[in-house]
Protein backbone atom coordinates (compact mmCIF):
# COMPACT_ATOMS: atom_id res chain seq x y z
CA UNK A 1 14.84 18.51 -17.37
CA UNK A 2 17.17 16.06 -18.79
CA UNK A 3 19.73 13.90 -16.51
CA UNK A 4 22.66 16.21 -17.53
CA UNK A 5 20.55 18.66 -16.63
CA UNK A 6 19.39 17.31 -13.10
CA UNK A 7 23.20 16.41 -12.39
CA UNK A 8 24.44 19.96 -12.82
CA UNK A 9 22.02 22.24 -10.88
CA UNK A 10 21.91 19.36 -8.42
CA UNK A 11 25.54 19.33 -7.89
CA UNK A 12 25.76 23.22 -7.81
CA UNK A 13 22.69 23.03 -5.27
CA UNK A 14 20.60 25.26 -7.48
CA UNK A 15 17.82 23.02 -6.99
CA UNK A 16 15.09 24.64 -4.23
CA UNK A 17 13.25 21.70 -1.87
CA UNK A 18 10.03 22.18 -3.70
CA UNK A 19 11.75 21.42 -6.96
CA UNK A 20 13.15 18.30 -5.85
CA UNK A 21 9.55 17.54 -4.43
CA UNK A 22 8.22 18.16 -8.13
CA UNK A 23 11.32 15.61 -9.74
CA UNK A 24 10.43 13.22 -7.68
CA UNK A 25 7.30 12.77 -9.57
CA UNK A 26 5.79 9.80 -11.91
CA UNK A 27 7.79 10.95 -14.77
CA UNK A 28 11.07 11.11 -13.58
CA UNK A 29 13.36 8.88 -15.00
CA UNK A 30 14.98 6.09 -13.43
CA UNK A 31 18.78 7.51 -13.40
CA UNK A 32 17.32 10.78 -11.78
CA UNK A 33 15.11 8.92 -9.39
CA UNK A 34 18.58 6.85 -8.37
CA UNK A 35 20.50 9.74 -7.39
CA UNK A 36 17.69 11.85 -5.41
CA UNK A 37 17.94 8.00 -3.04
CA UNK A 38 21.02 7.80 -2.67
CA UNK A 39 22.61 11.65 -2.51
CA UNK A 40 19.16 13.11 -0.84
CA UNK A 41 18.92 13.02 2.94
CA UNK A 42 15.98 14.27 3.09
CA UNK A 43 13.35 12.01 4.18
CA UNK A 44 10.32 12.87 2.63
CA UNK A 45 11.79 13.27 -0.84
CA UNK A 46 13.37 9.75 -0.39
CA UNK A 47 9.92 8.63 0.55
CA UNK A 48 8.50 10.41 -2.82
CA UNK A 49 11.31 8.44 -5.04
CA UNK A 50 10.38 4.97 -3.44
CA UNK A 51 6.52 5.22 -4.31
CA UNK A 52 7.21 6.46 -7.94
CA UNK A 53 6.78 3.31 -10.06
CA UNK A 54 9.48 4.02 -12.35
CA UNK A 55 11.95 3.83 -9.44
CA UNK A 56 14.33 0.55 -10.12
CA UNK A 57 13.99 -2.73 -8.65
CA UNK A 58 17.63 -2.31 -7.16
CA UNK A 59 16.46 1.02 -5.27
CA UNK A 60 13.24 -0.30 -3.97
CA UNK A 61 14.83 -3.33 -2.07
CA UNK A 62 17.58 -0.38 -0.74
CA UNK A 63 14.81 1.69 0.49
CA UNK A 64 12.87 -1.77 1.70
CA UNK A 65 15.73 -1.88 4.01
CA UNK A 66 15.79 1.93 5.64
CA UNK A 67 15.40 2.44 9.16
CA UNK A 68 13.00 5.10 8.18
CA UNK A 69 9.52 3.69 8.36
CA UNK A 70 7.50 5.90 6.16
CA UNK A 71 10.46 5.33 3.26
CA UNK A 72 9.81 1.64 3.95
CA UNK A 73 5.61 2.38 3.82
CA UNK A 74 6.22 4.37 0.64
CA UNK A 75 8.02 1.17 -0.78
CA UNK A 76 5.15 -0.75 0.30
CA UNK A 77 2.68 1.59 -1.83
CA UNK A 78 4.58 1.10 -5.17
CA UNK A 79 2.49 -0.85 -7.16
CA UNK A 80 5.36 -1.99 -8.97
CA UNK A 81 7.35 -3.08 -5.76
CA UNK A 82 8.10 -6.87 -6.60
CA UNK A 83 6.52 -9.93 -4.88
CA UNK A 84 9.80 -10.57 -2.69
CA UNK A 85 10.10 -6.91 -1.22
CA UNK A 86 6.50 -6.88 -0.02
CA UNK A 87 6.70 -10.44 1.47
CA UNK A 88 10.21 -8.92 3.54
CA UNK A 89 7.85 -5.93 4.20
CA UNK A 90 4.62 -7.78 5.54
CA UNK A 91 6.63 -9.00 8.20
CA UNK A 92 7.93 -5.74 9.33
CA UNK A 93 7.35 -4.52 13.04
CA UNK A 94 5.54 -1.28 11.90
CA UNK A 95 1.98 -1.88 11.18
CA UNK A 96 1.84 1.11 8.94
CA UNK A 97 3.57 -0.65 6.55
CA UNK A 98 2.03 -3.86 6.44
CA UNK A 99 -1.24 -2.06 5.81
CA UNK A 100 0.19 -0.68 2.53
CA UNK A 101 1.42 -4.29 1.75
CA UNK A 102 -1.78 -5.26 2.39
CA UNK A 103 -3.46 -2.69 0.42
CA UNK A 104 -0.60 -3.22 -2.55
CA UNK A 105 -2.28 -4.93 -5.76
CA UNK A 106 0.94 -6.75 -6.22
CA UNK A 107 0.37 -8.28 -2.76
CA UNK A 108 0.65 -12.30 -2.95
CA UNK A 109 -2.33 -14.14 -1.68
CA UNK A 110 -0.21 -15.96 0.41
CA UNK A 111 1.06 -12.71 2.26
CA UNK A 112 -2.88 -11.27 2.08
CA UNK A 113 -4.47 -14.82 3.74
CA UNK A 114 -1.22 -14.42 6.29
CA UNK A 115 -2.25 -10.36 6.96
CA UNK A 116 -5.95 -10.97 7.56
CA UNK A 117 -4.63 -12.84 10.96
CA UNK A 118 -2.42 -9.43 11.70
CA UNK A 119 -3.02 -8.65 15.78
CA UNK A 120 -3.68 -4.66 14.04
CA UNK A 121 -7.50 -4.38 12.88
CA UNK A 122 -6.01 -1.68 10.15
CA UNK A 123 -4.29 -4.21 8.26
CA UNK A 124 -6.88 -6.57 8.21
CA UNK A 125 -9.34 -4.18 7.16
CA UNK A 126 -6.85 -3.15 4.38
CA UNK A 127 -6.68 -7.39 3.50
CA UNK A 128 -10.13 -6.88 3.05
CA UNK A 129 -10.05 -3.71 0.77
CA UNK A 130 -7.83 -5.31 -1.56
CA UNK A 131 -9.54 -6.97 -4.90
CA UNK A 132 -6.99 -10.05 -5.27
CA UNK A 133 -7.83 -11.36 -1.34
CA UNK A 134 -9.16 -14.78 -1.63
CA UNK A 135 -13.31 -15.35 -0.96
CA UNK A 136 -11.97 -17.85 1.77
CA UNK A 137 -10.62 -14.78 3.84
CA UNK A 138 -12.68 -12.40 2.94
CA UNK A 139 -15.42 -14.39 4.68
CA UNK A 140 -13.08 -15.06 7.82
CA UNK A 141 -12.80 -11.41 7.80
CA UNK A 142 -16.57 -11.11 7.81
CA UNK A 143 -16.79 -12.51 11.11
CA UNK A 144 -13.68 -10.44 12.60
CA UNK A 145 -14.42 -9.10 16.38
CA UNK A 146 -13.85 -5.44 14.50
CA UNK A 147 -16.70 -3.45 12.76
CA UNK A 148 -14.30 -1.60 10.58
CA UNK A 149 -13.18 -5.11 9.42
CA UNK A 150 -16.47 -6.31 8.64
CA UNK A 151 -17.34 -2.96 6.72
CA UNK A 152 -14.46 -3.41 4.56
CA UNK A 153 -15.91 -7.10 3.65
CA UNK A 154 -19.23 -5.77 3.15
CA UNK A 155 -18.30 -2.96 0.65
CA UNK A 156 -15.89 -5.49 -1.14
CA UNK A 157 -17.63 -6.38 -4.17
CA UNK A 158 -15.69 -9.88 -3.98
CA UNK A 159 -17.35 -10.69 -1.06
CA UNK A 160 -20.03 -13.28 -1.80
CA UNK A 161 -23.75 -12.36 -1.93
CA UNK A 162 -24.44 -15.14 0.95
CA UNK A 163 -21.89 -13.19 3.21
CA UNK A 164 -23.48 -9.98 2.29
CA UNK A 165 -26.20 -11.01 2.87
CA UNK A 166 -25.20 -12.28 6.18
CA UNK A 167 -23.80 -8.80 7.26
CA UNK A 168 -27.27 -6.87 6.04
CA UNK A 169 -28.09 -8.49 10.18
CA UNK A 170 -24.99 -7.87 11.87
CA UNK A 171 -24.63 -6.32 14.94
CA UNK A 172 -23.25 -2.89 13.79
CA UNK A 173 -25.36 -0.42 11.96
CA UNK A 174 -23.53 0.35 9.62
CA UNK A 175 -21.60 -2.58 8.86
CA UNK A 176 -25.54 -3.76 8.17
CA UNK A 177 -26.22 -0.12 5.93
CA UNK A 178 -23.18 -0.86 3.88
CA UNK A 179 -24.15 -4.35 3.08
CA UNK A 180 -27.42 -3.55 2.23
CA UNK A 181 -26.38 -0.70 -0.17
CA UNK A 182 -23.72 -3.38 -1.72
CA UNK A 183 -26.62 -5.68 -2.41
CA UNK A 184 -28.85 -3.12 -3.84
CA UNK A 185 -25.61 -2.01 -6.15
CA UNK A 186 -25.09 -5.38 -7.48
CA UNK A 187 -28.73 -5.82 -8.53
């Protein structure tokens, strides 16, 4: 559908929920994905439009800002969100959403090394599942007071083989099983 297209039948209102739902998708162009964020009120579609990575820069840091959490948490899930919006976002009082900052490959270290100290064991474990975390926190992390945590460090295959190693004996079954199956994989 072409952006003349998309302006008429959305205009007219010819356009059913499901097929804004499907225009909202990865290859939706930019001007389309503007209007469905600023005309739509819908929050689910808006939501959609800010974790498409060919949503603009410009609409991103207006959805950032939503009072809608889960628009804000689908911002945080755009891989191509810039630096800036997910540093605004990692500080934001929902922890849903600094778990998908923290899961976000664009994620700064400095925002990841601040995250794995997060009161929420979710987001720490989700510092921990993300490749560009620092060694330095991922073995912090390895001695976190949360199993979950610890899992996440020993399935990492950043994590050092001396930390691994290390979690093969810890406390928690299957924080041990999963570092003993990440050892045998990286034989």
């Amino acid at each position: 559908m072409t952006v003349k297209e998309f302006k008429f039948q959305y205009a007219l209102g010819t356009l059913s929920y499901d097929d804004l739902l499907k225009i909202a998708n990865t290859s939706t162009s930019k001007e389309i994905l503007t209007i469905l964020s600023s005309h739509n009120k819908d929050w689910y579609i808006k939501y959609r439009v800010a974790k498409n990575p060919n949503t603009p820069k410009k609409i991103l840091t207006k959805l950032s800002e939503n009072k809608d959490w889960y628009i804000r948490k689908g911002v945080a899930e755009n891989s191509r969100t810039p630096k800036k919006i997910l540093t605004k976002l990692s500080k934001d009082k929902e922890w849903y959403i600094r778990t998908e900052v923290a899961l976000n490959p664009n994620a700064p270290v400095n925002i990841l090394t601040k995250l794995s100290k997060d009161k929420i064991s979710d987001v720490r474990k989700s510092v921990a599942n993300n490749h560009n975390t620092p060694i330095k926190v991922l073995i912090t992390l390895s001695k976190d007071e949360d199993e979950f945590v610890r899992y996440s460090v020993a399935t990492s295959s950043n994590t050092p083989t001396k930390i691994v190693i290390k979690l093969s004996k810890d406390r928690n079954y299957f924080v041990r099983d999963r570092a003993k199956k990440n050892l045998k994989e990286s034989k």
